[in-house]
N, C-alpha and C. Protein backbone atom coordinates (compact mmCIF):
# COMPACT_ATOMS: atom_id res chain seq x y z
N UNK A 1 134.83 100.14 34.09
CA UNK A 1 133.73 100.56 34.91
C UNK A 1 132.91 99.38 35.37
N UNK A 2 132.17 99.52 36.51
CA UNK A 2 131.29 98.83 36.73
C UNK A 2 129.77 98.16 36.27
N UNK A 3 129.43 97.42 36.14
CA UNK A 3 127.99 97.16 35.61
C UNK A 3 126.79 97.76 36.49
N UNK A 4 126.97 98.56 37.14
CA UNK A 4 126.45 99.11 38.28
C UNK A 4 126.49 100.61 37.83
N UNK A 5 127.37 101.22 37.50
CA UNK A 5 127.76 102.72 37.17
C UNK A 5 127.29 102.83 35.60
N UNK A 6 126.65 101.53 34.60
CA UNK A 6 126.40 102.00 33.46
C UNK A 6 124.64 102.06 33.60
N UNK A 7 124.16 101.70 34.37
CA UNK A 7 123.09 101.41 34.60
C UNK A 7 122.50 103.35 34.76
N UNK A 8 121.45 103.57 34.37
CA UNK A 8 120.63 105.07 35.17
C UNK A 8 120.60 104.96 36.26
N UNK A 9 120.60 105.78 37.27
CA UNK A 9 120.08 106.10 38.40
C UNK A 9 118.84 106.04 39.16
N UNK A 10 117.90 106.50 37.94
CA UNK A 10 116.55 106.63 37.80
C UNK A 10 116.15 105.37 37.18
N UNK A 11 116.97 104.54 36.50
CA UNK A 11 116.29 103.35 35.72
C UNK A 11 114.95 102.96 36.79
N UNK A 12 114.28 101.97 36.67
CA UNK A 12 113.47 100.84 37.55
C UNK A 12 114.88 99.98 37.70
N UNK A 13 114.41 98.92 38.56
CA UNK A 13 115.60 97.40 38.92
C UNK A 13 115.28 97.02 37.76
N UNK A 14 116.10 95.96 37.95
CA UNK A 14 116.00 94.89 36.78
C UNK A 14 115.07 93.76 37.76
N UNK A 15 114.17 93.10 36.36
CA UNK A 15 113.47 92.32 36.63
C UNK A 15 114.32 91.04 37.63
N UNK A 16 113.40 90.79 38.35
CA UNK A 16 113.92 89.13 39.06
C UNK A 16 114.59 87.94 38.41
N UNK A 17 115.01 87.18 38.66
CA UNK A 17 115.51 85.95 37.91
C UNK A 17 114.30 85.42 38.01
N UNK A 18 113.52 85.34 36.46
CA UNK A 18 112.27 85.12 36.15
C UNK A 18 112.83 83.35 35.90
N UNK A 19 113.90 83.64 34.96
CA UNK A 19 113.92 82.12 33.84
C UNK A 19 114.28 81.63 35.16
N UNK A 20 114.99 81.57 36.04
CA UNK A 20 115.27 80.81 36.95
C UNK A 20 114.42 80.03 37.90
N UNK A 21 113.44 81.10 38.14
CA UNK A 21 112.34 80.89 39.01
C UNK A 21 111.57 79.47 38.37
N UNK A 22 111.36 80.23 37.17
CA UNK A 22 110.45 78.86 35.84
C UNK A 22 110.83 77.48 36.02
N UNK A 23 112.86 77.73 35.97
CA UNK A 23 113.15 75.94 35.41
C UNK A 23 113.46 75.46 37.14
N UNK A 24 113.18 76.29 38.25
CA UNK A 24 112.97 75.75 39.01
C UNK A 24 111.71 74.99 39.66
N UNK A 25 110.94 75.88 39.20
CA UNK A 25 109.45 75.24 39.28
C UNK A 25 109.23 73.78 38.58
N UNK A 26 109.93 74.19 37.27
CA UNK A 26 109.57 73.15 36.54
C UNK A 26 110.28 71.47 36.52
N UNK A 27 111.41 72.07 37.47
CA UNK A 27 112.57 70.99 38.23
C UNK A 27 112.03 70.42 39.13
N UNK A 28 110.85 71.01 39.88
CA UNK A 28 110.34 70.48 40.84
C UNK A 28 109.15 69.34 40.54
N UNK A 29 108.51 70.00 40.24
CA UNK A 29 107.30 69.66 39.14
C UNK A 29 107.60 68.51 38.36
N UNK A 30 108.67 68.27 37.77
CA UNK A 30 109.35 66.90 37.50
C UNK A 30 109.62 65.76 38.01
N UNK A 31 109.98 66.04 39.33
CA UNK A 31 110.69 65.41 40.55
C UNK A 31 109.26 64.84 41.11
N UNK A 32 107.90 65.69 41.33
CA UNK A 32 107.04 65.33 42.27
C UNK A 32 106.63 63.98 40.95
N UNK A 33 106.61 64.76 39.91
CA UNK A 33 105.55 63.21 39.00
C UNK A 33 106.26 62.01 38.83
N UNK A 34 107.69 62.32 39.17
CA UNK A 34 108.62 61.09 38.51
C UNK A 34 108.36 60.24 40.07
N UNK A 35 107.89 61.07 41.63
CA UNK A 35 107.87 60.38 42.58
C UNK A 35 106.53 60.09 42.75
N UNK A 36 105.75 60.44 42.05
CA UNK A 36 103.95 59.89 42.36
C UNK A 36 104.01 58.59 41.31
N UNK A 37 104.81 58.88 39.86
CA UNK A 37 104.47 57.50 39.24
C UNK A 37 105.65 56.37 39.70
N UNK A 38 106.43 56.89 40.32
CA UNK A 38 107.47 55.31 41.04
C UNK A 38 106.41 54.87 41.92
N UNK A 39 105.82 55.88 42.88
CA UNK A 39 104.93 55.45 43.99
C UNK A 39 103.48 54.35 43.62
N UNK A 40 103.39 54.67 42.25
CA UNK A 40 101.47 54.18 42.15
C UNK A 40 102.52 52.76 41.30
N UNK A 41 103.67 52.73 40.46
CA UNK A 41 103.86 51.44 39.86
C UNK A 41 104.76 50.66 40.86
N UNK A 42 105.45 50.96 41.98
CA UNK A 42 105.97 49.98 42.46
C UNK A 42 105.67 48.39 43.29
N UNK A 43 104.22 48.60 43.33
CA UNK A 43 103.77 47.49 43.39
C UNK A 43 102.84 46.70 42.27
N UNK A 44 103.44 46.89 41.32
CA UNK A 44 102.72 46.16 39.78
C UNK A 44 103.44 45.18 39.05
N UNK A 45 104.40 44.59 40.12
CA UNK A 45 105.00 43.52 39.77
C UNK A 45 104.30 42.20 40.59
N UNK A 46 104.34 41.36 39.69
CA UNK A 46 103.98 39.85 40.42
C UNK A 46 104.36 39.25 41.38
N UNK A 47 104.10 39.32 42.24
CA UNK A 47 105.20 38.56 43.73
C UNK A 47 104.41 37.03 43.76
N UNK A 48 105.21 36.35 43.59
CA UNK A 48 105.34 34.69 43.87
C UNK A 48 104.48 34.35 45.87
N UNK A 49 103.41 33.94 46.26
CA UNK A 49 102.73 33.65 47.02
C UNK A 49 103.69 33.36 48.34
N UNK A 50 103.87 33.27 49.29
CA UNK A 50 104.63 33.22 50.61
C UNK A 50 104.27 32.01 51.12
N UNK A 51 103.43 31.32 50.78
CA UNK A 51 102.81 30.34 51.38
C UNK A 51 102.06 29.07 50.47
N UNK A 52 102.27 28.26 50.03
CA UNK A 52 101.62 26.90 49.29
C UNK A 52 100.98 26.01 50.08
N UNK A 53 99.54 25.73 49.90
CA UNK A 53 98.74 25.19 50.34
C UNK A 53 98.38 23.78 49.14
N UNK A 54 98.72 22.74 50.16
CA UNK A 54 97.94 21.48 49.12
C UNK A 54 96.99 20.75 49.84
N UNK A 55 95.80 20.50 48.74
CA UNK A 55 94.92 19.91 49.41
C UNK A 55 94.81 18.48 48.66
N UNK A 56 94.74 17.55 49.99
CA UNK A 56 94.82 15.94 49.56
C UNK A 56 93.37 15.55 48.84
N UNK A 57 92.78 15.70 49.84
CA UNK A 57 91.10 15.46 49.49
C UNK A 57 90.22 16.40 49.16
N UNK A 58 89.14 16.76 48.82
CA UNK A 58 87.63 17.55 48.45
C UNK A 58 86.82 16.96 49.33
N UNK A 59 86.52 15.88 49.79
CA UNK A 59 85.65 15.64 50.31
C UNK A 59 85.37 16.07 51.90
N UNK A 60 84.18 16.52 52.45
CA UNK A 60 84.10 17.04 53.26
C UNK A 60 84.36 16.35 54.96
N UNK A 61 84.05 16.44 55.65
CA UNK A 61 84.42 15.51 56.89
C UNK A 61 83.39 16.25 57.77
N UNK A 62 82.79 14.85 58.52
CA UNK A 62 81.66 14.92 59.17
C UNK A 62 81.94 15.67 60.49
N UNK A 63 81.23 16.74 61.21
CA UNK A 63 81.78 17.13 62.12
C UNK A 63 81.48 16.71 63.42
N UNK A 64 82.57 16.35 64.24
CA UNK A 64 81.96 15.54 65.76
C UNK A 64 80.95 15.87 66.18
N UNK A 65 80.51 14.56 66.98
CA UNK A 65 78.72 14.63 67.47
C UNK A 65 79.31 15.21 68.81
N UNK A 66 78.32 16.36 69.40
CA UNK A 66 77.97 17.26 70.11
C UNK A 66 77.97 16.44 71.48
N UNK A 67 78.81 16.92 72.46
CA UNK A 67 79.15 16.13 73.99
C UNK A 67 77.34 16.07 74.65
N UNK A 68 77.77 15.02 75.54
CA UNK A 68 75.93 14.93 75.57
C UNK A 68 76.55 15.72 77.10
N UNK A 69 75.19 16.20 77.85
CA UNK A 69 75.48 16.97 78.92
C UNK A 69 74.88 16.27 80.22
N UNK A 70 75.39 15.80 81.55
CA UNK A 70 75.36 14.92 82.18
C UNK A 70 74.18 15.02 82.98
N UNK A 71 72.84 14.61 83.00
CA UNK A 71 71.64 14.42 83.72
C UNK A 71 72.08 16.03 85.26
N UNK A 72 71.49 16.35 85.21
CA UNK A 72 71.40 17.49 86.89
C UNK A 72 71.40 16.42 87.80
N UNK A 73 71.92 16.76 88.84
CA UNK A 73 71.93 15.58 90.38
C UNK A 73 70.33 15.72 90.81
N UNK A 74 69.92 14.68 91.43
CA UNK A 74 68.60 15.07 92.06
C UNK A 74 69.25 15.74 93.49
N UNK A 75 68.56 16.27 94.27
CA UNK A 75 68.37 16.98 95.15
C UNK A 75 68.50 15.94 96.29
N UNK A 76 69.12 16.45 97.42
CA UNK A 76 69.19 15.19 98.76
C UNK A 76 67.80 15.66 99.58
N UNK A 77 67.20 14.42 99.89
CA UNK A 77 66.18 15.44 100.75
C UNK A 77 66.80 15.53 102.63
N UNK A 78 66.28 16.83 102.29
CA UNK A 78 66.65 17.24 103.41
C UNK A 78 66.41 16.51 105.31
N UNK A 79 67.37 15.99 106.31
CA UNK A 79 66.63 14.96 107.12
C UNK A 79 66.21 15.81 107.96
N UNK A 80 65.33 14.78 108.51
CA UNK A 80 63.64 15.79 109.16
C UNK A 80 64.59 15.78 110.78
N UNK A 81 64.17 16.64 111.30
CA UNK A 81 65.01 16.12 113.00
C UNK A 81 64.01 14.94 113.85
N UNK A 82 64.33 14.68 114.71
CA UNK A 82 63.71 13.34 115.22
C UNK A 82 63.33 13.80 116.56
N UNK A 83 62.24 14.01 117.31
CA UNK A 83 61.55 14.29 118.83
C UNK A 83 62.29 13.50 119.35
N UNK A 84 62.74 14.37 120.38
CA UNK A 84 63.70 13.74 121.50
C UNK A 84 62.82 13.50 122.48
């Protein structure tokens, strides 16, 4: 016989796939923390600088004196006309 034909007629259903539902949740739920803590530690390693800077001296260096700015032209005076 069938597993179907031993069952009542009148029974209720059978409950849902409860446990399933659970270790799926809980499969998930696994997956998100194992991807939030790769996410927050993958940059907690030491990375070696991209760039080395050496400096010869400390001492400071005087900064160039300021361009001087060249006197304004005087003005031409203007010529007067002459009585003809």
């Amino acid at each position: 016989m069938h597993a179907q034909d031993d069952r009542d007629q009148f029974a209720p259903p059978r409950p849902p796939a409860r446990l399933r539902a659970i270790a799926l949740a809980v499969l998930a739920h696994a997956i998100l923390i194992g991807a939030l803590t790769w996410g927050v530690n993958w940059k907690t390693s030491v990375d070696a600088p991209a760039v080395q800077a050496e400096l010869w001296s400390a001492v400071p260096q005087q900064a160039a004196p300021r361009a001087v700015e060249p006197p304004a032209p005087t003005p031409e005076p203007k010529p007067e006309p002459t009585p003809a």
